[in-house]
C-alpha atoms as a PDB file:
ATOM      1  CA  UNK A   1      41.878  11.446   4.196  1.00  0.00           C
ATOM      2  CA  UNK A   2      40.999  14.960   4.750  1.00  0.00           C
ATOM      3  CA  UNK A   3      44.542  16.125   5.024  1.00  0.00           C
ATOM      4  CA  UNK A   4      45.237  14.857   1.616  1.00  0.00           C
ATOM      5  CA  UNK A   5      42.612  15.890  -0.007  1.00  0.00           C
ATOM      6  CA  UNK A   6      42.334  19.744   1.629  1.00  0.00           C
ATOM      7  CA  UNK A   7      46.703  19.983   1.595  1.00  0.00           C
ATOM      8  CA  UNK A   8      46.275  20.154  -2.646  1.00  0.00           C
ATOM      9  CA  UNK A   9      44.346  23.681  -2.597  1.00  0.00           C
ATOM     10  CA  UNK A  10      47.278  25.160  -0.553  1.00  0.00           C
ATOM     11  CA  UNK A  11      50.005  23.847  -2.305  1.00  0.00           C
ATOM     12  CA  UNK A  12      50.438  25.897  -5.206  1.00  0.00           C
ATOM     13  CA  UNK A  13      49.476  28.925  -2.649  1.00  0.00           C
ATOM     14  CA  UNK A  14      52.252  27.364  -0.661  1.00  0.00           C
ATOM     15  CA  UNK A  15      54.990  28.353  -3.378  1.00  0.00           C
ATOM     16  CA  UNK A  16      54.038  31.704  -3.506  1.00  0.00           C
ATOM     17  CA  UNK A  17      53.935  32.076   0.135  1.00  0.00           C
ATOM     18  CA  UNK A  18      57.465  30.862   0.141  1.00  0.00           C
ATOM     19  CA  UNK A  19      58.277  33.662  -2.750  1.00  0.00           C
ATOM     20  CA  UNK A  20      57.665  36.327  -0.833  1.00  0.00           C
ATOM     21  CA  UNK A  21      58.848  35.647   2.892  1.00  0.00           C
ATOM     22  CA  UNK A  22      60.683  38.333   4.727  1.00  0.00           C
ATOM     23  CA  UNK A  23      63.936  37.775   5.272  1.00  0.00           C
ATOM     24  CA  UNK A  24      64.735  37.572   8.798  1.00  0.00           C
ATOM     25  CA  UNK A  25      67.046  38.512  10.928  1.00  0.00           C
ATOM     26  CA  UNK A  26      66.919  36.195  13.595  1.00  0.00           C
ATOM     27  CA  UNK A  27      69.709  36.880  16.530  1.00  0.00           C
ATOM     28  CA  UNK A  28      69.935  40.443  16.397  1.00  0.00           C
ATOM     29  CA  UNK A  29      66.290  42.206  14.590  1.00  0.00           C
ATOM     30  CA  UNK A  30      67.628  45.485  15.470  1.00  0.00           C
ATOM     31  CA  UNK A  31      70.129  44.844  12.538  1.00  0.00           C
ATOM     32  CA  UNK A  32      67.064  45.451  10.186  1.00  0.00           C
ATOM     33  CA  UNK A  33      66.906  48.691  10.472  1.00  0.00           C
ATOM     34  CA  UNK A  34      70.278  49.914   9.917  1.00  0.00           C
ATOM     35  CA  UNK A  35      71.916  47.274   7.527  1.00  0.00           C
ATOM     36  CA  UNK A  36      72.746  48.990   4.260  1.00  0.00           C
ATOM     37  CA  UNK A  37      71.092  47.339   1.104  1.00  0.00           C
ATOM     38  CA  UNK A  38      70.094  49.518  -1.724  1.00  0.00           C
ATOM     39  CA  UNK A  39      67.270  51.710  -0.503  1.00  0.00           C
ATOM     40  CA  UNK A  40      68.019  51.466   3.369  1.00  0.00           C
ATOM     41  CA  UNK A  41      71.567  52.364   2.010  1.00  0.00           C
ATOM     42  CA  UNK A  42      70.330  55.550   0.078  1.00  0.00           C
ATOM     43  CA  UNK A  43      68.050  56.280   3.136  1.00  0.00           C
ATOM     44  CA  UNK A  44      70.943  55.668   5.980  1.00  0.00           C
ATOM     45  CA  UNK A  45      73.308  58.613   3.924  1.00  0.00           C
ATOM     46  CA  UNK A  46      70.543  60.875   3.368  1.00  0.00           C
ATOM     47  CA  UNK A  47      68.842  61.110   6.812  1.00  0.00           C
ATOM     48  CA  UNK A  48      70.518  60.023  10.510  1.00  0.00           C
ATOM     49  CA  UNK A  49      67.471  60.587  12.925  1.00  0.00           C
ATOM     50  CA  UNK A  50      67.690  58.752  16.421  1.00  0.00           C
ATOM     51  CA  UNK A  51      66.013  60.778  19.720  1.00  0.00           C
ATOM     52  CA  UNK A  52      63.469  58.463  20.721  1.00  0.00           C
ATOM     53  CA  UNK A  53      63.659  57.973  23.952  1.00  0.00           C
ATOM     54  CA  UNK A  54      65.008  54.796  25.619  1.00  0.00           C
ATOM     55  CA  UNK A  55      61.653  53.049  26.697  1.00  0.00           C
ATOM     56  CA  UNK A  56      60.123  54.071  22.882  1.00  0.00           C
ATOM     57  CA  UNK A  57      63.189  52.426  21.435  1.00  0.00           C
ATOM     58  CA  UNK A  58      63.110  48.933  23.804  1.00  0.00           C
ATOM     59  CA  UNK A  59      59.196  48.930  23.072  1.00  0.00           C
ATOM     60  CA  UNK A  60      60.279  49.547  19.299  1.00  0.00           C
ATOM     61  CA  UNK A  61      62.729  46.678  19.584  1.00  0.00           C
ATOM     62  CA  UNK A  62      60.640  44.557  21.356  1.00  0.00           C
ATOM     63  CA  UNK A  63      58.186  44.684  18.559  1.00  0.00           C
ATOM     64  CA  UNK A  64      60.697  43.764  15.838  1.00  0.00           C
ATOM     65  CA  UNK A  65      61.849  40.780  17.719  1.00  0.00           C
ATOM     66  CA  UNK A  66      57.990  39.458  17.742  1.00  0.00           C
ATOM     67  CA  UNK A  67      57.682  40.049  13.822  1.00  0.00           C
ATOM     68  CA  UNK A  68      60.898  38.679  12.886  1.00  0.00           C
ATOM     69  CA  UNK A  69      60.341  35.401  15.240  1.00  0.00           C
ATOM     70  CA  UNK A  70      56.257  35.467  13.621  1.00  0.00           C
ATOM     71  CA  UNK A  71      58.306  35.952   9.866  1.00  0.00           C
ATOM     72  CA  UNK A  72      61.301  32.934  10.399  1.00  0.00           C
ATOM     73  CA  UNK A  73      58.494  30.949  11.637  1.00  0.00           C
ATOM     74  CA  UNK A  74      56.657  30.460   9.102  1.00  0.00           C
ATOM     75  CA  UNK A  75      59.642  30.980   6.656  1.00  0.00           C
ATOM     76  CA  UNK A  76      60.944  28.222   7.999  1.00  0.00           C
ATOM     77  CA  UNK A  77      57.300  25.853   8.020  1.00  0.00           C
ATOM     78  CA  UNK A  78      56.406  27.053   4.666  1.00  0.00           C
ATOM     79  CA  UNK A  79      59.583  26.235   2.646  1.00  0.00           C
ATOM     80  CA  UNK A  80      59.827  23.483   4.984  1.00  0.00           C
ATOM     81  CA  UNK A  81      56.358  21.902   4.484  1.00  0.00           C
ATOM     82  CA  UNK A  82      56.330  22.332   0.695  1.00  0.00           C
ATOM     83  CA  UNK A  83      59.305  20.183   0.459  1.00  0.00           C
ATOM     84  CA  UNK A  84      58.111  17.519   2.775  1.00  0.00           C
ATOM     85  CA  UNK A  85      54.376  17.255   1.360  1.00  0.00           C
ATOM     86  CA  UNK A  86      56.639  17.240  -2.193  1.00  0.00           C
ATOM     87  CA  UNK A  87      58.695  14.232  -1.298  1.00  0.00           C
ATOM     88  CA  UNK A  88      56.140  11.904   0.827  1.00  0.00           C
ATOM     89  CA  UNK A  89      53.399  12.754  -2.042  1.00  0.00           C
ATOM     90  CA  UNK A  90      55.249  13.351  -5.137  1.00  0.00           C
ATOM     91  CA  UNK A  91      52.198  12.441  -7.378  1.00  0.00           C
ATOM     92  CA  UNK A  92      49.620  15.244  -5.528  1.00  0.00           C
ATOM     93  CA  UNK A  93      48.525  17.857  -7.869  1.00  0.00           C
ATOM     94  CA  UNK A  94      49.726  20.204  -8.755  1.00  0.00           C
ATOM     95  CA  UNK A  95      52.992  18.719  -8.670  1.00  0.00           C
ATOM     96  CA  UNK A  96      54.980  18.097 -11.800  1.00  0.00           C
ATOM     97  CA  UNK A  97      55.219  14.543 -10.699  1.00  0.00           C
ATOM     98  CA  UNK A  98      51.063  14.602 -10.800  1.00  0.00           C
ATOM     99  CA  UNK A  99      51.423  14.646 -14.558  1.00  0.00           C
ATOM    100  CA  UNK A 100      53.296  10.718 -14.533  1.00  0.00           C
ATOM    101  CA  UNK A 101      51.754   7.468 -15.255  1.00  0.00           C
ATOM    102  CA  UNK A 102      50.673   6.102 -11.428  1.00  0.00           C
ATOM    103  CA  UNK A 103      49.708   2.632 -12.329  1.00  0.00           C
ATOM    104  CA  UNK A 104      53.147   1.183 -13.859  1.00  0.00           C
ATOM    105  CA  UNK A 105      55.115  -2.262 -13.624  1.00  0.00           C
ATOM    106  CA  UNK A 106      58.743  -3.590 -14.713  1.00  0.00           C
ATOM    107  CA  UNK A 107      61.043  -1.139 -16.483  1.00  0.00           C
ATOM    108  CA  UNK A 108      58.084   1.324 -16.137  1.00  0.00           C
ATOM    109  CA  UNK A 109      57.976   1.259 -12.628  1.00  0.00           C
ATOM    110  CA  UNK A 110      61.920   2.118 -12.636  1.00  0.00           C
ATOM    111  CA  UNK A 111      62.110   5.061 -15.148  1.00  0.00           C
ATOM    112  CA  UNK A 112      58.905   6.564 -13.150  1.00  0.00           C
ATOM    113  CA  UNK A 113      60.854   6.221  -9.930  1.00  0.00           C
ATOM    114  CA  UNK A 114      64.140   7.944 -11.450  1.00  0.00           C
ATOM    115  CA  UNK A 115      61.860  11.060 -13.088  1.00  0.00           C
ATOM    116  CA  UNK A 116      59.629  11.819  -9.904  1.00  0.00           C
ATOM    117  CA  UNK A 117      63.515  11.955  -8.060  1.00  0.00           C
ATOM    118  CA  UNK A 118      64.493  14.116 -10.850  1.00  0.00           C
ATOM    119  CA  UNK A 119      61.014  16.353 -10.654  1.00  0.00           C
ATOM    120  CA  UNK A 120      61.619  16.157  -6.829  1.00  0.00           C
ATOM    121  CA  UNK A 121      64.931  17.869  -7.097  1.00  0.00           C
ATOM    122  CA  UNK A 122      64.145  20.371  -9.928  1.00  0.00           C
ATOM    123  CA  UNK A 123      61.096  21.062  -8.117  1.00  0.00           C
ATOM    124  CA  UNK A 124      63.256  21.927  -4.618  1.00  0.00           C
ATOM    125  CA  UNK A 125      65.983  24.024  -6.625  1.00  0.00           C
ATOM    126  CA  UNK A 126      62.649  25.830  -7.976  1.00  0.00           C
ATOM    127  CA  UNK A 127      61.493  26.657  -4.667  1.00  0.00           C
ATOM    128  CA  UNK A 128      64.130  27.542  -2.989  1.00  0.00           C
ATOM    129  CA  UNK A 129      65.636  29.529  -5.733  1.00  0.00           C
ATOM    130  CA  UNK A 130      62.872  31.666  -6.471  1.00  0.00           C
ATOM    131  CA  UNK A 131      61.613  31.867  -2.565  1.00  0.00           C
ATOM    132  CA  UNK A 132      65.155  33.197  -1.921  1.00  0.00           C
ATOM    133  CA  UNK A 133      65.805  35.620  -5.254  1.00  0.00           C
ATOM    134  CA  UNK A 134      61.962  36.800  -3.940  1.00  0.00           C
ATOM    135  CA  UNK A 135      62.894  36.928  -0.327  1.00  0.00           C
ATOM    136  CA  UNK A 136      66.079  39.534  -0.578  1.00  0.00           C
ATOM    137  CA  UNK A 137      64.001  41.720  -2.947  1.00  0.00           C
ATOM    138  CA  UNK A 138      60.788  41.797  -0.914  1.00  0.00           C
ATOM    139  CA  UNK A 139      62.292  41.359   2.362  1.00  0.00           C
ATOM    140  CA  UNK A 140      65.801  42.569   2.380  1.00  0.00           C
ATOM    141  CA  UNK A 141      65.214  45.908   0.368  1.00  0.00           C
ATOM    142  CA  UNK A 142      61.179  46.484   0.835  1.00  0.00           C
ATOM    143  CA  UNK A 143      60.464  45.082   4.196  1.00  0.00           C
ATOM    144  CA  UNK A 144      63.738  46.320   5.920  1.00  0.00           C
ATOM    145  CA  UNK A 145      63.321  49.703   3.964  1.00  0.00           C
ATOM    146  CA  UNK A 146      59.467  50.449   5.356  1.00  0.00           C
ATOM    147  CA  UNK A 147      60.832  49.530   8.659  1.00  0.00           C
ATOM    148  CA  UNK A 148      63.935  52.268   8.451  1.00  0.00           C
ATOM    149  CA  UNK A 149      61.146  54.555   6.899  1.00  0.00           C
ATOM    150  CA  UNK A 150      58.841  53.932  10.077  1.00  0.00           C
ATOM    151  CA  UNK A 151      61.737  54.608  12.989  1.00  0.00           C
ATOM    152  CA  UNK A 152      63.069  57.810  11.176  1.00  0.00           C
ATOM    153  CA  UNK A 153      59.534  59.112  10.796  1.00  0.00           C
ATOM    154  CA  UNK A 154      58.605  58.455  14.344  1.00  0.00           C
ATOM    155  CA  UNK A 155      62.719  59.652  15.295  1.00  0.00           C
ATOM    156  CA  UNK A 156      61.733  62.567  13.066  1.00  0.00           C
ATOM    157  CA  UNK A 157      58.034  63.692  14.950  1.00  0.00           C
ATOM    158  CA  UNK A 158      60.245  63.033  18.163  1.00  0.00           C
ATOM    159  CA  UNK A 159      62.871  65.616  17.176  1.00  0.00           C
ATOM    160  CA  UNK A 160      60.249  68.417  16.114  1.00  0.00           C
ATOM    161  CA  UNK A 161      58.572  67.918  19.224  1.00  0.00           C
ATOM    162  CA  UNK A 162      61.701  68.220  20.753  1.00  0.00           C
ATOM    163  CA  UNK A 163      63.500  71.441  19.037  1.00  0.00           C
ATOM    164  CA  UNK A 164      60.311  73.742  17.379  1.00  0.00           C
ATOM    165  CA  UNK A 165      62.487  76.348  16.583  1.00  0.00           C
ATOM    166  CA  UNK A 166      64.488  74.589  13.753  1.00  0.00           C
ATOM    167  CA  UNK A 167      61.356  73.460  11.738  1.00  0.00           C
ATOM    168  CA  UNK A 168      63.316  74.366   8.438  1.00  0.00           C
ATOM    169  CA  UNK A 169      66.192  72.144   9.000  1.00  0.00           C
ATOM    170  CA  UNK A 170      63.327  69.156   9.797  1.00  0.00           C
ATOM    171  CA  UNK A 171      61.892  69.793   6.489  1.00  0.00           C
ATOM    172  CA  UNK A 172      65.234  69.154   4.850  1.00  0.00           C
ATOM    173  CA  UNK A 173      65.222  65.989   6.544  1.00  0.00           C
ATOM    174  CA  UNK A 174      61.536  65.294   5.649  1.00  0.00           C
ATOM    175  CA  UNK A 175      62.373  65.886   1.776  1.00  0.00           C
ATOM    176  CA  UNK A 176      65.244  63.217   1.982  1.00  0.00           C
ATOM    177  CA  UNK A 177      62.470  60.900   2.867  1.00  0.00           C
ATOM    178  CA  UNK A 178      60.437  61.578   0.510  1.00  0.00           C
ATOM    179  CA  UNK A 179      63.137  60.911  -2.019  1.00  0.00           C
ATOM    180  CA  UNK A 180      63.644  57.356  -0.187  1.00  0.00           C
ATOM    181  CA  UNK A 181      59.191  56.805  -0.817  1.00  0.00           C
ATOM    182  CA  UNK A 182      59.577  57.785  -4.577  1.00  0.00           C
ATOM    183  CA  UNK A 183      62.354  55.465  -5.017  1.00  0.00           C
ATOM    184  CA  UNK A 184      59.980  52.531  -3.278  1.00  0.00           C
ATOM    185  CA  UNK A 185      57.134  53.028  -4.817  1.00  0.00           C
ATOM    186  CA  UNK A 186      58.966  53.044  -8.635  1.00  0.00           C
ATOM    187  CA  UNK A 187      60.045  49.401  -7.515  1.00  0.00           C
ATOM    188  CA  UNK A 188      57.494  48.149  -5.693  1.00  0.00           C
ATOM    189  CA  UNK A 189      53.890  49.673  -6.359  1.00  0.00           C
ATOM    190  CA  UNK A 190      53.565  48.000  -9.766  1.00  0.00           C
ATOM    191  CA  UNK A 191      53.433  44.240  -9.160  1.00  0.00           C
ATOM    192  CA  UNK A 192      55.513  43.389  -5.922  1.00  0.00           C
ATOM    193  CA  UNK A 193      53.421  45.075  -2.908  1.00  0.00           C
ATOM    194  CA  UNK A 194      50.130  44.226  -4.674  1.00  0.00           C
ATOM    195  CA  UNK A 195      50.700  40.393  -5.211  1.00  0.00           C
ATOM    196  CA  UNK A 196      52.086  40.011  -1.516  1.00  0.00           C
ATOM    197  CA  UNK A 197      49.001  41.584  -0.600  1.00  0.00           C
ATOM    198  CA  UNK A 198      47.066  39.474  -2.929  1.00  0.00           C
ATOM    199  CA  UNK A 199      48.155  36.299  -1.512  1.00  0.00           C
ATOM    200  CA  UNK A 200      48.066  36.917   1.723  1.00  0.00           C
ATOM    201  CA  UNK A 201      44.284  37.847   1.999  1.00  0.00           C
ATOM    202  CA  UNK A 202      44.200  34.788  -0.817  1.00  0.00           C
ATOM    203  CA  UNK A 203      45.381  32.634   1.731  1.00  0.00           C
ATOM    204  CA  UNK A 204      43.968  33.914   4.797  1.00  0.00           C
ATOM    205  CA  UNK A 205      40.540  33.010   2.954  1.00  0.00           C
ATOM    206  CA  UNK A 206      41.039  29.871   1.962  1.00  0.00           C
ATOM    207  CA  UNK A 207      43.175  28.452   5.231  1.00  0.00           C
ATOM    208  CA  UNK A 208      40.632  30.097   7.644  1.00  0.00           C
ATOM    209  CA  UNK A 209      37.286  27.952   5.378  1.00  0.00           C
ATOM    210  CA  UNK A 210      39.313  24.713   5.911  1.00  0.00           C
ATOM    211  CA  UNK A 211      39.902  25.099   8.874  1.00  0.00           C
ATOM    212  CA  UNK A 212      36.498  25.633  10.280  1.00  0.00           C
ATOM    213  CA  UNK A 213      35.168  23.322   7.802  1.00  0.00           C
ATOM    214  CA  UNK A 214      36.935  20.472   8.248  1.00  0.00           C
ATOM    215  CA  UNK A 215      35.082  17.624   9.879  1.00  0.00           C
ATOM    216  CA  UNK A 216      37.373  14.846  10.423  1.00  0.00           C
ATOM    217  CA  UNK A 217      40.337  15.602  12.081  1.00  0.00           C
ATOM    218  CA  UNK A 218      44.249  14.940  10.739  1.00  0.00           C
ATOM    219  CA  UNK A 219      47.550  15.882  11.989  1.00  0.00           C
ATOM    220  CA  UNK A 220      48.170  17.414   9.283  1.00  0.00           C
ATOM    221  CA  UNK A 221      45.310  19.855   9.276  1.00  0.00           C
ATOM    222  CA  UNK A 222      46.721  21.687  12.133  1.00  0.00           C
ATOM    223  CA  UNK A 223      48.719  23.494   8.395  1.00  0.00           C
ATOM    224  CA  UNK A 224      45.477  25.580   8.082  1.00  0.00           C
ATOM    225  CA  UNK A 225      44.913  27.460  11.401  1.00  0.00           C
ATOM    226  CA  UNK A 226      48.438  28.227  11.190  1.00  0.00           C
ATOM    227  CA  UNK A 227      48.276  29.191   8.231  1.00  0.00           C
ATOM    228  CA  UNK A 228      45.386  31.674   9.370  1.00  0.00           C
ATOM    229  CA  UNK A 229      47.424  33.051  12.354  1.00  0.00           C
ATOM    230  CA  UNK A 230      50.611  33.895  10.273  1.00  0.00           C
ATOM    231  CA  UNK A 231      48.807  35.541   7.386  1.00  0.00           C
ATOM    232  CA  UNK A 232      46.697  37.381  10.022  1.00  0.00           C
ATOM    233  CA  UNK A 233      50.123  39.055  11.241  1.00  0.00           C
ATOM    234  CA  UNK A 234      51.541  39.346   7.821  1.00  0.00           C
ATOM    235  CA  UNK A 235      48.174  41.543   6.595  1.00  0.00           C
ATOM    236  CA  UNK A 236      48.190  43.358  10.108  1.00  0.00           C
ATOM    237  CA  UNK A 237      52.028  43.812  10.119  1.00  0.00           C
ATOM    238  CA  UNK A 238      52.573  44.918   6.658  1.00  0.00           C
ATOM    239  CA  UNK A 239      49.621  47.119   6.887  1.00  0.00           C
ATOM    240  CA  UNK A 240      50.143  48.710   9.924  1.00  0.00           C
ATOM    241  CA  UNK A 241      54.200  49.489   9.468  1.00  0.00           C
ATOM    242  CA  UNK A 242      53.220  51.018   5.918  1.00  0.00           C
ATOM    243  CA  UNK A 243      49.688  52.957   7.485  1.00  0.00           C
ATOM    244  CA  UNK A 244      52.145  53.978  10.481  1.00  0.00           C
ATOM    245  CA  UNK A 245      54.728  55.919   7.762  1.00  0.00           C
ATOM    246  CA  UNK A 246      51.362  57.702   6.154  1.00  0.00           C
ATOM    247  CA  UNK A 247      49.839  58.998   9.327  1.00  0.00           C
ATOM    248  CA  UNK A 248      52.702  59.986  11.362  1.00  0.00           C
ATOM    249  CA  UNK A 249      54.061  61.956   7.856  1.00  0.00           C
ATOM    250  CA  UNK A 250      50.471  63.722   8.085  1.00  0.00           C
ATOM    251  CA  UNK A 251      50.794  64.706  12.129  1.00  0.00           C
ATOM    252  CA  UNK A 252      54.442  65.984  11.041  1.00  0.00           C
ATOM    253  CA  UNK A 253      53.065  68.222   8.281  1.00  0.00           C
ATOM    254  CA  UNK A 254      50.619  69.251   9.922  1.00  0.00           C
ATOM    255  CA  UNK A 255      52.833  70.452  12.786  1.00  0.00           C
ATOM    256  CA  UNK A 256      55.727  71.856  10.949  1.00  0.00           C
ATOM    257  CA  UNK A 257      52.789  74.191   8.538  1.00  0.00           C
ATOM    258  CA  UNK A 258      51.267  75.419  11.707  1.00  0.00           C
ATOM    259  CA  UNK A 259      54.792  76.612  13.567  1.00  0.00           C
ATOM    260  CA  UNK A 260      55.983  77.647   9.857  1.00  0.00           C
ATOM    261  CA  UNK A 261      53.084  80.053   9.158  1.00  0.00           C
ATOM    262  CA  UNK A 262      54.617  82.799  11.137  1.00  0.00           C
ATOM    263  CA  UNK A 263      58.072  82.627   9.566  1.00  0.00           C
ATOM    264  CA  UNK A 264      59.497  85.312   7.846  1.00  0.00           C
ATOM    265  CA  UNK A 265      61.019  83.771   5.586  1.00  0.00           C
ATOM    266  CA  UNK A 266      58.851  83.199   2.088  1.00  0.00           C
ATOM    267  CA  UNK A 267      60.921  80.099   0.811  1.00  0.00           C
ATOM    268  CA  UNK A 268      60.088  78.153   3.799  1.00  0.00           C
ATOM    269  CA  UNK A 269      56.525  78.758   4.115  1.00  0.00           C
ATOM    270  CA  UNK A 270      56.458  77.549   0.715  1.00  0.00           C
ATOM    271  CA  UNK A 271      58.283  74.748   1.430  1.00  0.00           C
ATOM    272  CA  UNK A 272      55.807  73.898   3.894  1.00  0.00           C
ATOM    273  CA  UNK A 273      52.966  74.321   2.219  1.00  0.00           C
ATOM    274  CA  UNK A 274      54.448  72.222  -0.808  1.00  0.00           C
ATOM    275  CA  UNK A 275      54.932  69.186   1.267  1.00  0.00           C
ATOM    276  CA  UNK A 276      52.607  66.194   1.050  1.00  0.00           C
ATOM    277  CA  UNK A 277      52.271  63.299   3.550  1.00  0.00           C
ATOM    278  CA  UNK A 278      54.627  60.273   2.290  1.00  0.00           C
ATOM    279  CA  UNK A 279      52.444  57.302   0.743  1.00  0.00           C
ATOM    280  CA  UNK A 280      53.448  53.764   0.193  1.00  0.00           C
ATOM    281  CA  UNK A 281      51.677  53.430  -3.155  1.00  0.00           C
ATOM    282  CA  UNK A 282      50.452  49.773  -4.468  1.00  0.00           C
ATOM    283  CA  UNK A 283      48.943  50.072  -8.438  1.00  0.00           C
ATOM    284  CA  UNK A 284      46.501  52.748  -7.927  1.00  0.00           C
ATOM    285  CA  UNK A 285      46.263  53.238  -4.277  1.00  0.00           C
ATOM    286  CA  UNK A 286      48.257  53.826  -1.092  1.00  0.00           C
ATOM    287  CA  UNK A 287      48.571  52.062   2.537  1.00  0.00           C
ATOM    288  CA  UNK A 288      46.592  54.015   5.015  1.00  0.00           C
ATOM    289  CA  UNK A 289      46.987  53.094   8.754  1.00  0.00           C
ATOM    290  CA  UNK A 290      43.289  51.702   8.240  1.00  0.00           C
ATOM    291  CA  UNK A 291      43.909  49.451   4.958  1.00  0.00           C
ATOM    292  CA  UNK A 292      45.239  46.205   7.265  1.00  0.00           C
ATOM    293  CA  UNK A 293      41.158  46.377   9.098  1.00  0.00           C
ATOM    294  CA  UNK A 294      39.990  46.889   5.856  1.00  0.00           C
ATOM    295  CA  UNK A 295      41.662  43.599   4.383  1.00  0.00           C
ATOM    296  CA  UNK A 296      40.758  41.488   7.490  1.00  0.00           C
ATOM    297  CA  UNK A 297      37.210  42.643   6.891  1.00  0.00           C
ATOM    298  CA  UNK A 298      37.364  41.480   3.835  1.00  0.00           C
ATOM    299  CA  UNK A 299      38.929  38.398   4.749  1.00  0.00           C
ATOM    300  CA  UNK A 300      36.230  37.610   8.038  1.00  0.00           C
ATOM    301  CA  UNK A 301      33.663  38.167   5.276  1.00  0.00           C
ATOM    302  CA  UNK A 302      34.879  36.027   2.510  1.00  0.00           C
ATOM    303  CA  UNK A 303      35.205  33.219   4.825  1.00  0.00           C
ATOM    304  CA  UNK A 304      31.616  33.381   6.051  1.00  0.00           C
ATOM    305  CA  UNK A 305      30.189  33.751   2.784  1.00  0.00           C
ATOM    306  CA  UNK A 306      32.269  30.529   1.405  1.00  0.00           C
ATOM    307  CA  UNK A 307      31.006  28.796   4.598  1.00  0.00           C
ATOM    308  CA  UNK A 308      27.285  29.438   3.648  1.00  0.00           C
ATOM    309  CA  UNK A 309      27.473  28.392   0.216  1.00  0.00           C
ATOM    310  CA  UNK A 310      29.362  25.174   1.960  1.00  0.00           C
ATOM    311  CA  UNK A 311      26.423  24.555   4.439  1.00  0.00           C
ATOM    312  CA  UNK A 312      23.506  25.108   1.769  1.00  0.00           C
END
């Protein structure tokens, strides 16, 4: 069958995507931004921005219910499915239980059956222990702490906009962020942000080929295209909530320098002039509000070019 032969690419893929799922909060989303846990903690004492309007904080809110619904979703189906495809199909590579004699009789037969249950349950503790260790340090702290980053950013434009005349005290504000960035980007830009991204587009590759490859239909191929949508809004999501703290750091700057420039005072015009848009940093690079097209790109072109080599 297709299903089992395509399902064996994912699955190791499949354990990673369970690593790094975002931990939702599913009844009230809102929570996310202003429950305390290590950096949101450190960013809630330094900065307390809130003047967006009503309707920009509903369509704010309305937003984070969609990604947290997208993120349980496939929380939920990818822990979920690794588990089940685990216990019906113990034996499918690259299970542990892959590695056991398949063809046995008698006592054989018996002390096979008792280690693929033992695999089966060392194998569940596995991925549920690491998906959830994973989970509150990628989603808890790094998820839920670009989020906070992205409403007091946009709370922060909104106030300068608002009151032009005390620029000085909205650069104090603006250097507590920045404080909040350097502290994310020590912890994450090394090996945590890149491999989510890595996986993602990793994903998004191979799910989208098998799915418009595919030429006999199985229930169980209906994995892949939703496997394509949910990466699609985790590259787009990510991406754009990371991009969105970059560019509307550069419109603030940019706004504060030009109502600073006739100030009298020296010290703040240097102030001014010494501050530098905020950057969520990944190895060598940063998130830009256009990085999430970029890695679609990529992605749409990938696919067609694994396609042609399929075809020919």
């Amino acid at each position: 069958m297709v299903f089992r032969h395509g399902v064996p690419i994912l699955v190791a893929l499949l354990r990673y995507l369970a690593i790094f799922q975002f931990t939702p909060v599913a009844f009230n989303p809102t929570l996310g931004i202003f429950q305390p846990s290590q950096t949101r903690f450190l960013l809630l004492k330094l900065v307390t921005i809130d003047c967006l309007p009503p309707k920009t904080k509903k369509r704010w809110e309305l937003g984070l219910k969609f990604a947290f619904v997208a993120v349980l979703l496939l929380s939920v189906v990818a822990l979920g499915l690794v588990i089940i495809i685990l216990v019906c199909s113990p034996d499918m590579p690259p299970f542990l239980g892959s590695l056991l004699a398949r063809r046995v009789h008698g006592i054989g037969m018996i002390s096979n059956g008792l280690m693929h249950i033992g695999l089966i349950f060392c194998q569940t503790w596995a991925v549920f222990g690491v998906g959830v260790t994973f989970c509150l340090v990628a989603g808890d702290i790094f998820f839920g702490a670009l989020i906070s980053m992205s409403f007091h950013m946009m709370s922060l434009k909104c106030l300068a906009d608002s009151k032009p005349a005390a620029a000085s005290e909205h650069l104090v504000l603006y250097n507590h962020l920045r404080i909040v960035t350097s502290h994310m980007n020590l912890s994450f830009r090394s090996g945590i942000l890149p491999s989510i991204f890595f996986y993602l587009v990793i994903l998004n590759i191979l799910s989208s080929y098998l799915t418009l490859s595919l030429k006999v239909f199985d229930l169980g191929d209906l994995l892949f295209p939703f496997m394509v949508g949910e990466t699609s809004l985790g590259i787009l999501g990510l991406g754009t909530m990371a991009g969105l703290v970059n560019l509307t750091s550069t419109r603030f700057i940019a706004k504060v320098k030009s109502r600073m420039a006739g100030n009298t005072n020296l010290t703040h015009r240097k102030v001014a002039k010494a501050c530098a848009p905020l950057k969520i940093r990944f190895g060598s690079n940063f998130v830009e509000i256009s990085t999430p097209l970029v890695a679609s790109n990529f992605c749409l072109r990938s696919t067609v070019r694994l396609l042609l080599m399929y075809k020919f």
